[in-house]
N, C-alpha and C. Protein backbone atom coordinates (compact mmCIF):
# COMPACT_ATOMS: atom_id res chain seq x y z
N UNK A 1 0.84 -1.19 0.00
CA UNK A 1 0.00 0.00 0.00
C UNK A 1 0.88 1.25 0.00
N UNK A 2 0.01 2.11 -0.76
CA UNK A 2 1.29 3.85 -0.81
C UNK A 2 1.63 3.98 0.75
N UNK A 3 1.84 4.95 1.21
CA UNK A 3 1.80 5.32 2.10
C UNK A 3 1.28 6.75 2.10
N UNK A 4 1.04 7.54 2.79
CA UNK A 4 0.61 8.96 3.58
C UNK A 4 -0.67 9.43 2.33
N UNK A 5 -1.50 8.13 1.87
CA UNK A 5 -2.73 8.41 1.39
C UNK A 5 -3.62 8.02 1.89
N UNK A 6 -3.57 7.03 2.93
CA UNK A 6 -4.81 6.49 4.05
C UNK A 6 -4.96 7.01 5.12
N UNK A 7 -6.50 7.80 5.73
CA UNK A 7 -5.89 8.70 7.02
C UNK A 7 -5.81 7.71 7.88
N UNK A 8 -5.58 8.35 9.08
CA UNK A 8 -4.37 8.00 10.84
C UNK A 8 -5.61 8.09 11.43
N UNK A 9 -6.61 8.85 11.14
CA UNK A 9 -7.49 8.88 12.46
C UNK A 9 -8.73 7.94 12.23
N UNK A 10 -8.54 6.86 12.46
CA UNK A 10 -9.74 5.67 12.31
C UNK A 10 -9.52 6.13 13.34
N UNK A 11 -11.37 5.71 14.03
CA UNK A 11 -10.95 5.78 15.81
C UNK A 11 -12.80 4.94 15.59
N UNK A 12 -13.24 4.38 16.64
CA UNK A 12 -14.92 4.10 16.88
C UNK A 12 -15.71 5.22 17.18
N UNK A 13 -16.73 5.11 16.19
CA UNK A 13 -17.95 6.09 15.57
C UNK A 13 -19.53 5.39 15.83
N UNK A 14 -19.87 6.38 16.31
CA UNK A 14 -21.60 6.20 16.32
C UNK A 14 -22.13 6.56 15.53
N UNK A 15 -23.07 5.67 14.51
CA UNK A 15 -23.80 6.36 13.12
C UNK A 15 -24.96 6.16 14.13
N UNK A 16 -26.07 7.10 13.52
CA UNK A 16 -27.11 7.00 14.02
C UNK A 16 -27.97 6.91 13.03
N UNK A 17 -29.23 6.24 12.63
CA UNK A 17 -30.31 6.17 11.69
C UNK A 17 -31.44 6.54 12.32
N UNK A 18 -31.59 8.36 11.75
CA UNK A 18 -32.34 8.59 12.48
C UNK A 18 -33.76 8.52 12.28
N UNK A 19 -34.46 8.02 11.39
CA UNK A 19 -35.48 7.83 10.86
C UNK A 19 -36.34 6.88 11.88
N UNK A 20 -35.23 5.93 12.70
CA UNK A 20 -35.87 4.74 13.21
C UNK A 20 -35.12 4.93 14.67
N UNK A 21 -33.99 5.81 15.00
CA UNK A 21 -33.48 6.14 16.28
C UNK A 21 -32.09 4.74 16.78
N UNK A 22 -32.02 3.67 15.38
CA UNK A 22 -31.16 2.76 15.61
C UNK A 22 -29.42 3.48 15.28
N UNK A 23 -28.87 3.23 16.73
CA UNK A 23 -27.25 3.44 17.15
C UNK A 23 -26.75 2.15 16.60
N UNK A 24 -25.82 2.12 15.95
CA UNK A 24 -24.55 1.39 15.89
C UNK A 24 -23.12 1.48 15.40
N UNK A 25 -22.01 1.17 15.69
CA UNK A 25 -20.55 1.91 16.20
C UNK A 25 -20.05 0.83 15.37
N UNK A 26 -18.73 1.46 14.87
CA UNK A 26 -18.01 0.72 13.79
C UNK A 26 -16.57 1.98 13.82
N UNK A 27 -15.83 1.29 13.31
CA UNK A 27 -14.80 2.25 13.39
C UNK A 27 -14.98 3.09 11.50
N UNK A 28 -14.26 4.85 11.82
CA UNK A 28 -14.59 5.39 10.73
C UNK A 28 -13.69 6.55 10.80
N UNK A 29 -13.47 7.15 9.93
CA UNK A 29 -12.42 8.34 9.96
C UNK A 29 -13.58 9.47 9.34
N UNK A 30 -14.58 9.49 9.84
CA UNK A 30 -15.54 10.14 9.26
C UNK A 30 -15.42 11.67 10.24
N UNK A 31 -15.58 13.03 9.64
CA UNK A 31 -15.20 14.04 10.80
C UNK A 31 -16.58 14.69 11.28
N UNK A 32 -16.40 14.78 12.75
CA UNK A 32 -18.35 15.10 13.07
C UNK A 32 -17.91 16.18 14.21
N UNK A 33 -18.74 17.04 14.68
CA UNK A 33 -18.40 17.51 15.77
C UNK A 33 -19.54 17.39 16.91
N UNK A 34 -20.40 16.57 16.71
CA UNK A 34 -21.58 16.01 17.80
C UNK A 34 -20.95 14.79 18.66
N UNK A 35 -21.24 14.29 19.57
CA UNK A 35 -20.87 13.29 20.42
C UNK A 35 -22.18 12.48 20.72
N UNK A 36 -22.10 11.24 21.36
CA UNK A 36 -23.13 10.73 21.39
C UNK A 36 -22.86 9.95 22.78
N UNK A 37 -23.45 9.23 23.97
CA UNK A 37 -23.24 8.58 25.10
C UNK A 37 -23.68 7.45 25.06
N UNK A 38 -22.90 6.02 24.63
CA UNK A 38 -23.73 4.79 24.35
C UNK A 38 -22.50 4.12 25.45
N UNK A 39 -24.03 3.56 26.62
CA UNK A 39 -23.45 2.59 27.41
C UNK A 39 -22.35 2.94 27.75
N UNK A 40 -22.62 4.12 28.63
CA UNK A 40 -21.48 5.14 29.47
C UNK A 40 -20.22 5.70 28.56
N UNK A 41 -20.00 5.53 27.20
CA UNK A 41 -19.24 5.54 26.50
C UNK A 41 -19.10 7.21 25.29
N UNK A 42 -18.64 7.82 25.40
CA UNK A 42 -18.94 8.72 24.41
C UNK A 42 -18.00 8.87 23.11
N UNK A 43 -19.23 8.60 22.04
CA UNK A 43 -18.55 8.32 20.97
C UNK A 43 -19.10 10.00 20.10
N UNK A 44 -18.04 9.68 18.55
CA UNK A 44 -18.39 10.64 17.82
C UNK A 44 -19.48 10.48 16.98
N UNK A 45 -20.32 11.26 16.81
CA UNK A 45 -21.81 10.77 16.08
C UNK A 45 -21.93 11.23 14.48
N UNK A 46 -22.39 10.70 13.98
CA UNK A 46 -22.83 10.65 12.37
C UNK A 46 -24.05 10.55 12.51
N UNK A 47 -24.98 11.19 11.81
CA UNK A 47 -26.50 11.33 11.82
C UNK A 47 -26.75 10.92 10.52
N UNK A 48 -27.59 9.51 9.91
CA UNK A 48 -27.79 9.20 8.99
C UNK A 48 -29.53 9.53 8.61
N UNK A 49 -29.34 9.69 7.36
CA UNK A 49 -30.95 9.54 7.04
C UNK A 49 -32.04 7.97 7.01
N UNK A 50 -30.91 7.26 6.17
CA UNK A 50 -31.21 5.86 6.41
C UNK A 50 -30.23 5.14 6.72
N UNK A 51 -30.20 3.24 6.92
CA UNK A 51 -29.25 2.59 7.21
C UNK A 51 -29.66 1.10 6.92
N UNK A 52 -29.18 0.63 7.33
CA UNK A 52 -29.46 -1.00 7.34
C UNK A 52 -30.77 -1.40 7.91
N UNK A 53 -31.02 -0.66 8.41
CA UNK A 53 -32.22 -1.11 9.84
C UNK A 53 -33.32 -0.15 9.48
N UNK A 54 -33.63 0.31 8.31
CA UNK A 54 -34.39 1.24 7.96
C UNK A 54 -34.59 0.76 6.34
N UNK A 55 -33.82 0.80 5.44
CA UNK A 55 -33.34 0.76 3.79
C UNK A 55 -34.62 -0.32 3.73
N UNK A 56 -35.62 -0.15 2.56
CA UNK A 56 -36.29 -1.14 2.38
C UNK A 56 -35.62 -2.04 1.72
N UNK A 57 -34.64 -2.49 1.02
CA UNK A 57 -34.07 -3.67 0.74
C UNK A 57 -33.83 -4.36 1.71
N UNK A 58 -33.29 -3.84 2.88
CA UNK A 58 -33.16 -5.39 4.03
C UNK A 58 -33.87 -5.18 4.53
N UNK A 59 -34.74 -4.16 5.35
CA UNK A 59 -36.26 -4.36 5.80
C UNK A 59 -37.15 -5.42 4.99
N UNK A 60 -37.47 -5.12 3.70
CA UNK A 60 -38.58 -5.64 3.29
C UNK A 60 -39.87 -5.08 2.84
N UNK A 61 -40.13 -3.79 3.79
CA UNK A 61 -40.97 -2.83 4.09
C UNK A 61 -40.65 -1.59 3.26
N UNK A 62 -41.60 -0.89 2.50
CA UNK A 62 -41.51 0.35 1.48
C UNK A 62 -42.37 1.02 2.45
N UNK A 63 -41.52 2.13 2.97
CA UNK A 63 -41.75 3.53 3.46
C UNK A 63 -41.45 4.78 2.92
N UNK A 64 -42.42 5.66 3.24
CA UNK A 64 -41.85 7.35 2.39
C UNK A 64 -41.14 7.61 3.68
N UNK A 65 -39.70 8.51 3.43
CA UNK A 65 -39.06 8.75 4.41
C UNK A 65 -38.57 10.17 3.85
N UNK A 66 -38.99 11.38 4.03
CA UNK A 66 -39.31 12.65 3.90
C UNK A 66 -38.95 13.77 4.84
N UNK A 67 -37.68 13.47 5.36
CA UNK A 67 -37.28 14.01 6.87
C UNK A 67 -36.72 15.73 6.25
N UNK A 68 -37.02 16.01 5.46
CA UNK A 68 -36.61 17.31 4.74
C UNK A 68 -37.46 18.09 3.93
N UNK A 69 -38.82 17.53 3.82
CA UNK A 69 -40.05 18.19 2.97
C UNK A 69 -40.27 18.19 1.87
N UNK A 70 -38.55 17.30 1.30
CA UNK A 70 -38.17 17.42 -0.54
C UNK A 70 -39.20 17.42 -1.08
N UNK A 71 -40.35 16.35 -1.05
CA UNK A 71 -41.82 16.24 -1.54
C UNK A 71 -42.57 17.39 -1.57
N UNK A 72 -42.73 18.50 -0.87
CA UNK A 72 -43.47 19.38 -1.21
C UNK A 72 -42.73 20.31 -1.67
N UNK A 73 -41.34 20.79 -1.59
CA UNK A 73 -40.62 21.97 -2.00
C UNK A 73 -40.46 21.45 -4.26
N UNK A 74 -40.40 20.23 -4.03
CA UNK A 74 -40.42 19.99 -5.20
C UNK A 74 -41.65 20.21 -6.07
N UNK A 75 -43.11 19.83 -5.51
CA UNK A 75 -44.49 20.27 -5.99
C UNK A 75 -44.41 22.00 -6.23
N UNK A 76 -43.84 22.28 -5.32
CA UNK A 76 -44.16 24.10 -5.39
C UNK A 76 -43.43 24.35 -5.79
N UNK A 77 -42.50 24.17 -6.18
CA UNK A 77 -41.31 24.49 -6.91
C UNK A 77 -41.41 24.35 -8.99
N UNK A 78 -41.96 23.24 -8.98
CA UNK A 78 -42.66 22.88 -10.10
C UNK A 78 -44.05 22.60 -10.55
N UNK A 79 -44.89 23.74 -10.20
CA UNK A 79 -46.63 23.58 -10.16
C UNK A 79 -46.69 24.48 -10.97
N UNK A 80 -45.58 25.71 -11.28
CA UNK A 80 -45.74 26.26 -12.32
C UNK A 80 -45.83 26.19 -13.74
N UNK A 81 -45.21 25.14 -13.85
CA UNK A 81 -45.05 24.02 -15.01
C UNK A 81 -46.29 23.20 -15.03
N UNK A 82 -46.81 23.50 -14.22
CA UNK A 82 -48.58 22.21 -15.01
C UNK A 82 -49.35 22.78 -15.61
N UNK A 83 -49.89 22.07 -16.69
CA UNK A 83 -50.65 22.41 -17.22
C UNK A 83 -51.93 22.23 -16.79
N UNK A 84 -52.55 23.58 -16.68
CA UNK A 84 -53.96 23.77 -16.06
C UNK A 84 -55.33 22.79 -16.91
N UNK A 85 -56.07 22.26 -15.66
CA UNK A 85 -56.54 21.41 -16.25
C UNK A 85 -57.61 22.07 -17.34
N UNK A 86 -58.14 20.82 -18.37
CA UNK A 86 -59.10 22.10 -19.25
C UNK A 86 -60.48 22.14 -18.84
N UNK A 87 -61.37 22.77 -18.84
CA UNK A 87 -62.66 23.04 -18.68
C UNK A 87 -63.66 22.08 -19.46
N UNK A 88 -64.46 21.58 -19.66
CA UNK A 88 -65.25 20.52 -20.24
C UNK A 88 -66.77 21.70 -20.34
N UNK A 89 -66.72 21.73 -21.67
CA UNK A 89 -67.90 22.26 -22.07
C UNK A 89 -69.23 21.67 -22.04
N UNK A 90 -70.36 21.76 -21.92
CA UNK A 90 -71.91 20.79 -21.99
C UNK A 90 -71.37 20.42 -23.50
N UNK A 91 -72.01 19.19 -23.51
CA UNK A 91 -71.92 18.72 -25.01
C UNK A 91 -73.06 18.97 -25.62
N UNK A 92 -74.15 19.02 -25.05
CA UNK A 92 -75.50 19.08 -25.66
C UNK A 92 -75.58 20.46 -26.39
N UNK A 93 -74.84 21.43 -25.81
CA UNK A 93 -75.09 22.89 -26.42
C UNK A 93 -74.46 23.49 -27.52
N UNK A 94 -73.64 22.63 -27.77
CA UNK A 94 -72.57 22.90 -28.75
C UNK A 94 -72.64 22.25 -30.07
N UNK A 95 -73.15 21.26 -30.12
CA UNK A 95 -74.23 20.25 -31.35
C UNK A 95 -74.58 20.73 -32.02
N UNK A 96 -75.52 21.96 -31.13
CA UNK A 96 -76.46 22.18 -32.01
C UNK A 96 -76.23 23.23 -33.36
């Protein structure tokens, strides 16, 4: 392996998935400045949106997970772009 291209600071990390509130610690050189207290222990925290314990591929389970509003900033953001629906005339009056 090269050398002085892999960082030095692996150290044990708390990801958190916060969608579902599941903690679990793995080592990571990931840089955070939150802390977290697991089992008297204080680790550095990573706040995930999803994870293993959430992801519908290993769940199983299809959930909307919307922790940012993307879904509506995107509607209002692009409603200007629809085309208005059209009006439906009587048919009977127009026949004639």
């Amino acid at each position: 392996m090269k050398k002085g291209i892999h960082p030095e600071n692996y150290r044990l990390v708390a990801f958190k998935d916060m969608s579902n509130e599941d903690v679990f610690i793995t080592k990571s050189a990931a840089e955070t400045n939150e802390t977290i207290e697991v089992d008297g222990v204080e680790y550095p925290l990573v706040k995930l949106e999803i994870s293993r314990t959430s992801h519908p591929y290993y769940t199983g389970k299809t959930k909307l997970i919307d922790t940012a509003g993307r879904i509506d900033r995107f509607r209002s953001k692009y409603a200007k772009f629809q085309k208005p629906a059209k009006e439906e005339a009587p048919a009977d009056s127009e026949k004639k």
